[in-house]
Protein backbone atom coordinates (compact mmCIF):
# COMPACT_ATOMS: atom_id res chain seq x y z
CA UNK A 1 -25.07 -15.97 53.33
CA UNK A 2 -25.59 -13.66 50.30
CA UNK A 3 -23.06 -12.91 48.07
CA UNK A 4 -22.28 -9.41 48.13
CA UNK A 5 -22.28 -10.14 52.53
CA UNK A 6 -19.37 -12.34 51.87
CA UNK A 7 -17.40 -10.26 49.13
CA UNK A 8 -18.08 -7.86 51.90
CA UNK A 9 -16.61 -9.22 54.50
CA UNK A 10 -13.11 -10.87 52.71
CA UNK A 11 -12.65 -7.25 51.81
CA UNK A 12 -13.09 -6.49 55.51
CA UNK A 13 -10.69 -8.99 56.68
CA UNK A 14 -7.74 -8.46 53.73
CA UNK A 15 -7.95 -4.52 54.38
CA UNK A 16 -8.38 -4.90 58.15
CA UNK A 17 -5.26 -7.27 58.33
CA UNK A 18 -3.03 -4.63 56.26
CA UNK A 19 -4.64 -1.34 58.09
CA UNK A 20 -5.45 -2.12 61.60
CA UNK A 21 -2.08 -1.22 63.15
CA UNK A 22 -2.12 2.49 61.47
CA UNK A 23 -2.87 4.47 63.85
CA UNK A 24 5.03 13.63 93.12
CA UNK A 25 10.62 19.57 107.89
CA UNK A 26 11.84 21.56 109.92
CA UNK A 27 10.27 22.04 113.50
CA UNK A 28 7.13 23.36 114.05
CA UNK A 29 6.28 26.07 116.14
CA UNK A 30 3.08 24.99 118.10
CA UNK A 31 0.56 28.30 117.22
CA UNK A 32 -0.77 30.48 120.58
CA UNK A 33 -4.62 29.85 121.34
CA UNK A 34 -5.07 32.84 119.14
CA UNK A 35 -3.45 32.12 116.09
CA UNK A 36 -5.26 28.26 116.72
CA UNK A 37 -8.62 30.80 116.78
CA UNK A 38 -7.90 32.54 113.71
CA UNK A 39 -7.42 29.55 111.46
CA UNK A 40 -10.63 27.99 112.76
CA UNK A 41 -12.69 30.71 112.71
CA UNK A 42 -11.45 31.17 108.60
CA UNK A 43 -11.22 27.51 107.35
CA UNK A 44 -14.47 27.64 106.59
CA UNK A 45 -14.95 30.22 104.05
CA UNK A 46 -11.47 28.71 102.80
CA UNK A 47 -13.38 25.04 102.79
CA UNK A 48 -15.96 26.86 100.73
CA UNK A 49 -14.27 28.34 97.76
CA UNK A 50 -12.52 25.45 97.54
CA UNK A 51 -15.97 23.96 97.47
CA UNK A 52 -17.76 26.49 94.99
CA UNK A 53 -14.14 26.71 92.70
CA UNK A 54 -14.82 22.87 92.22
CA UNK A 55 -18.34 22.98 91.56
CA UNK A 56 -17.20 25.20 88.93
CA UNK A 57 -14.99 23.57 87.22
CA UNK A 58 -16.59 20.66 87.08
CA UNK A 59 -19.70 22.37 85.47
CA UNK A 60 -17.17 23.81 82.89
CA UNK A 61 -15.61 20.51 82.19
CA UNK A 62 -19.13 18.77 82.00
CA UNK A 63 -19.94 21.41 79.52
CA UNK A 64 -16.90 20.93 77.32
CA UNK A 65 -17.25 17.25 77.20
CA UNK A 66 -21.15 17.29 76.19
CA UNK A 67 -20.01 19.89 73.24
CA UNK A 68 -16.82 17.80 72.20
CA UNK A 69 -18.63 14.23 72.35
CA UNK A 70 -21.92 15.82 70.28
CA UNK A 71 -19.42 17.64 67.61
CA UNK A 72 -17.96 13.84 67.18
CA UNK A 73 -21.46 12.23 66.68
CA UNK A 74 -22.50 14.92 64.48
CA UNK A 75 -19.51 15.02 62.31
CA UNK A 76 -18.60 10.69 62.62
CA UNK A 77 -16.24 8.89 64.26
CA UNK A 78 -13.98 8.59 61.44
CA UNK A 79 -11.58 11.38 61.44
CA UNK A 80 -10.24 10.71 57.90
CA UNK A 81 -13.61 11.24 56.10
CA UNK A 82 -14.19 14.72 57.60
CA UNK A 83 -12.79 17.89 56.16
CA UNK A 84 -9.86 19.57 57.60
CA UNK A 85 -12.14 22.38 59.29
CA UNK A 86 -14.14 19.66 61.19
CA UNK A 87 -10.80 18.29 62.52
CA UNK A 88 -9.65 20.79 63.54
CA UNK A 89 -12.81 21.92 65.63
CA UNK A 90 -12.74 18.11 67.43
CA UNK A 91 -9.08 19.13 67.99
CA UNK A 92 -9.60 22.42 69.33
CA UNK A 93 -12.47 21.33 71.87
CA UNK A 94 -10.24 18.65 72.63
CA UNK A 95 -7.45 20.71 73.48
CA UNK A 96 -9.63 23.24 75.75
CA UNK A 97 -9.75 20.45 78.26
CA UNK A 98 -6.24 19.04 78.58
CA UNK A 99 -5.73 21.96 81.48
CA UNK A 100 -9.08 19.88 83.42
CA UNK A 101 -7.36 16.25 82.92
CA UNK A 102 -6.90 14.24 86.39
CA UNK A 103 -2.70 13.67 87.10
CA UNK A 104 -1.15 11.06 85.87
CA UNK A 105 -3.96 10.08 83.55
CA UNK A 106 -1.51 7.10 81.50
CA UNK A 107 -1.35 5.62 85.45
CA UNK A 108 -5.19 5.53 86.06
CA UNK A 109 -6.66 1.33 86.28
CA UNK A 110 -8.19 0.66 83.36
CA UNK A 111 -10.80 -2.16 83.52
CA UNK A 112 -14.22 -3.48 80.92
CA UNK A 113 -15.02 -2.22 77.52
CA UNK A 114 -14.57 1.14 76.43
CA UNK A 115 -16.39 2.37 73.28
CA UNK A 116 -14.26 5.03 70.52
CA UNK A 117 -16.07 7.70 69.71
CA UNK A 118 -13.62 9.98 67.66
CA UNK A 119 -10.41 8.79 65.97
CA UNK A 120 -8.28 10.62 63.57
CA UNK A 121 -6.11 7.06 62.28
CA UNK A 122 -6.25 6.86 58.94
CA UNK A 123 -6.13 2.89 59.62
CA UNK A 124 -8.54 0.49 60.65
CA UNK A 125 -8.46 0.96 64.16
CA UNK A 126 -11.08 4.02 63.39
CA UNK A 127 -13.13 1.52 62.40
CA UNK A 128 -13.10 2.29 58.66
CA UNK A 129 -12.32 -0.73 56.94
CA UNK A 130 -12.96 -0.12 53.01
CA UNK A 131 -16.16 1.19 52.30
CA UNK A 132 -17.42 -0.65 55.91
CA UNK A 133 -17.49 1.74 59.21
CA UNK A 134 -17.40 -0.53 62.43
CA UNK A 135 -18.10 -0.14 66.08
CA UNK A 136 -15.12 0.10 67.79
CA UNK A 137 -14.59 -0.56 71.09
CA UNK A 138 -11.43 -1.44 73.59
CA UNK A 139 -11.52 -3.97 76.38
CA UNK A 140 -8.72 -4.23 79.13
CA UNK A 141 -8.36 -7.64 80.30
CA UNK A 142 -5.35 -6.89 83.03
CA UNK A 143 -3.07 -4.06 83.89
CA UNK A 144 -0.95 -5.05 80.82
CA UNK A 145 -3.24 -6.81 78.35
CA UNK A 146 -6.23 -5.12 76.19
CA UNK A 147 -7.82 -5.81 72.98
CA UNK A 148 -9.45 -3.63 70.20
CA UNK A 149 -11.82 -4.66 68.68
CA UNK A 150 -13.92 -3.68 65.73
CA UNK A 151 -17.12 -4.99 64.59
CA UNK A 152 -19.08 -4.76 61.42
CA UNK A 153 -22.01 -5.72 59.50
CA UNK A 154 -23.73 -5.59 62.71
CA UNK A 155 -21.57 -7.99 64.51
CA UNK A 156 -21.62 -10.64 62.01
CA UNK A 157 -17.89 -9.67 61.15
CA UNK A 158 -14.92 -9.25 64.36
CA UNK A 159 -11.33 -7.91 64.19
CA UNK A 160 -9.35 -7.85 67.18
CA UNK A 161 -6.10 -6.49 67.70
CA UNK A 162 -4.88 -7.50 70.67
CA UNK A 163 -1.64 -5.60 72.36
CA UNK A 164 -0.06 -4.76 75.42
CA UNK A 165 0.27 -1.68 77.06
CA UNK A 166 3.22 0.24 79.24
CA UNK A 167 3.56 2.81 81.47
CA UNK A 168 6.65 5.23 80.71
CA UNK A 169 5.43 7.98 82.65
CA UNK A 170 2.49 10.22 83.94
CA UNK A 171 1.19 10.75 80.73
CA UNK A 172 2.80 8.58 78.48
CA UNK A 173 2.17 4.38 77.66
CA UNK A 174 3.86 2.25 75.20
CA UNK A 175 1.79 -0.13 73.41
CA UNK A 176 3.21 -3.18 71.72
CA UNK A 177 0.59 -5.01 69.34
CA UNK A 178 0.91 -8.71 68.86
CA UNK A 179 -1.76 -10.43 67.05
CA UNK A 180 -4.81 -9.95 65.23
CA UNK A 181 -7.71 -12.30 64.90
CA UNK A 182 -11.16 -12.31 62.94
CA UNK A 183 -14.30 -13.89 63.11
CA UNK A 184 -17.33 -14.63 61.29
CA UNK A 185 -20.72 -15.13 63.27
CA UNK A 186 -18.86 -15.83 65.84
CA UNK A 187 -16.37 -18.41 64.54
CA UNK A 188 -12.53 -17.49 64.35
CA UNK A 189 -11.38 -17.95 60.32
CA UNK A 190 -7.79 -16.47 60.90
CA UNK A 191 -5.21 -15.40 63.22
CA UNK A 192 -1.84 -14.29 62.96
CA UNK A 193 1.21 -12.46 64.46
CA UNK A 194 1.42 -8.78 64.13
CA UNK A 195 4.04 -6.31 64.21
CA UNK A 196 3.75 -2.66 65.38
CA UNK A 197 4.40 -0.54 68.61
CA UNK A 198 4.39 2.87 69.33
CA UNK A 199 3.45 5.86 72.51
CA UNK A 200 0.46 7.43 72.80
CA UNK A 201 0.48 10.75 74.84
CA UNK A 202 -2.78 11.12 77.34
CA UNK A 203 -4.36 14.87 77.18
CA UNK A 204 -6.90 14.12 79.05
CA UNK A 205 -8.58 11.29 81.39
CA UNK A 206 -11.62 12.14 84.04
CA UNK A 207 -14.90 10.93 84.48
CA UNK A 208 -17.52 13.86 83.42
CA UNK A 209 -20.95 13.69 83.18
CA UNK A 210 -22.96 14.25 80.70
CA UNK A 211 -27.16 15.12 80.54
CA UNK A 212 -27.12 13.00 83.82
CA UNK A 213 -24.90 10.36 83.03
CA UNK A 214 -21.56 9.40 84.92
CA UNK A 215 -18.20 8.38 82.44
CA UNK A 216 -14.73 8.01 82.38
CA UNK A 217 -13.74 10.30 79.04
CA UNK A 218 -10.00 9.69 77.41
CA UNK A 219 -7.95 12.06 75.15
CA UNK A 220 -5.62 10.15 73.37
CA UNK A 221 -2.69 11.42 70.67
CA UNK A 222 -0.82 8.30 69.08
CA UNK A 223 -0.18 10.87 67.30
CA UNK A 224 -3.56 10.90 65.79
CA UNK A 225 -6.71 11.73 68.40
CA UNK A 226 -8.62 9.10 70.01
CA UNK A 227 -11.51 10.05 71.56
CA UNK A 228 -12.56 7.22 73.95
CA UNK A 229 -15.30 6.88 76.76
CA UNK A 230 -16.48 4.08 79.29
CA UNK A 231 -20.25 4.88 80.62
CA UNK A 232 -21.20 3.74 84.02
């Protein structure tokens, strides 16, 4: 392996290993046959604005999403390197849809690998580690158990974090971490115990799509923003 891959990656692991962490009657009255008439002959035009309100506001959340997730992969997923004005426009489109967000997003089943696409953490866990940006991606292995994991130097380097994860409420999930491990080309070099826990509040969860393609898109404060999506 050349040298400056290897200073490269002990850098990687000692910063990785101190940053990762940072970041729901009465009686009824039965109706006469014309009060039975009346509701039929109006549920439909009821059953259609339902209908066309939906449409809309699924077009409107679509169209949200595509502008938020294209401001993140203009500007890079690494919140600390942008300038305050660029945070705060991720921020702002990210607040415009917390109104569209599913219920109970923190109690949705969470399942396979989900890839970050925004994070705001000045720690590892954006994927910043040193001078090194990383994928970063999140895989749930049970209701309870889930890993993140970051990945640099095209693979050749892993850190996982992995943690556990639970529900307080309908938006809210406390997540213990408990160790961290790393790899090199595939081979664990070192694991060890980690300390840290904390909430993170959901803003938004619900599958959009966007230019034709089906995903589940997460708002995350912990309190920094995540930004996280799983593609079909």
């Amino acid at each position: 392996m050349p040298l400056n891959i290897i200073r490269a990656t002990l850098l990687a692991i000692f910063l990785a290993q101190s940053t990762f962490t940072l970041g729901f009657s009465s009686a009824v009255k039965i109706p006469s046959l014309s009060c039975r008439s009346l509701v039929l002959q109006s549920a439909p035009s009821i059953i259609d604005t339902t209908v066309e309100n939906d449409l809309v506001s699924n077009s409107k959340v679509n169209d949200l999403a595509a502008q938020l997730l294209s401001t993140c992969t203009e500007f890079g997923q690494v919140g600390c390197k942008l300038t305050e004005d660029q945070r705060a426009t991720i921020d702002n489109l990210a607040s415009a849809l917390t109104g569209y967000s599913d219920s109970a997003p923190a109690q949705i089943d969470l399942d396979g690998t989900h890839e970050l696409i925004y994070s705001a953490s000045p720690g590892g866990s954006s994927g910043a580690i040193g001078p090194l940006v990383g994928k970063v991606t999140q895989s749930f292995l049970d209701e309870v158990k889930f890993i993140n994991r970051v990945e640099l130097l095209g693979g050749i380097v892993k850190v996982e974090l992995h943690a556990e994860r639970q529900v307080l409420d309908e938006s809210r999930i406390r997540v213990k971490f408990k160790e961290t491990a790393f790899s090199i080309f595939g081979n664990e070099v070192k694991r060890g115990e980690v300390k840290g826990a904390g909430v993170w509040d959901y803003t938004f969860s619900r599958k959009v799509n966007i230019d034709g393609e089906n995903m589940l898109l997460r708002i995350l404060k912990t309190p920094s923003t995540f930004i996280i999506v799983q593609k079909e």
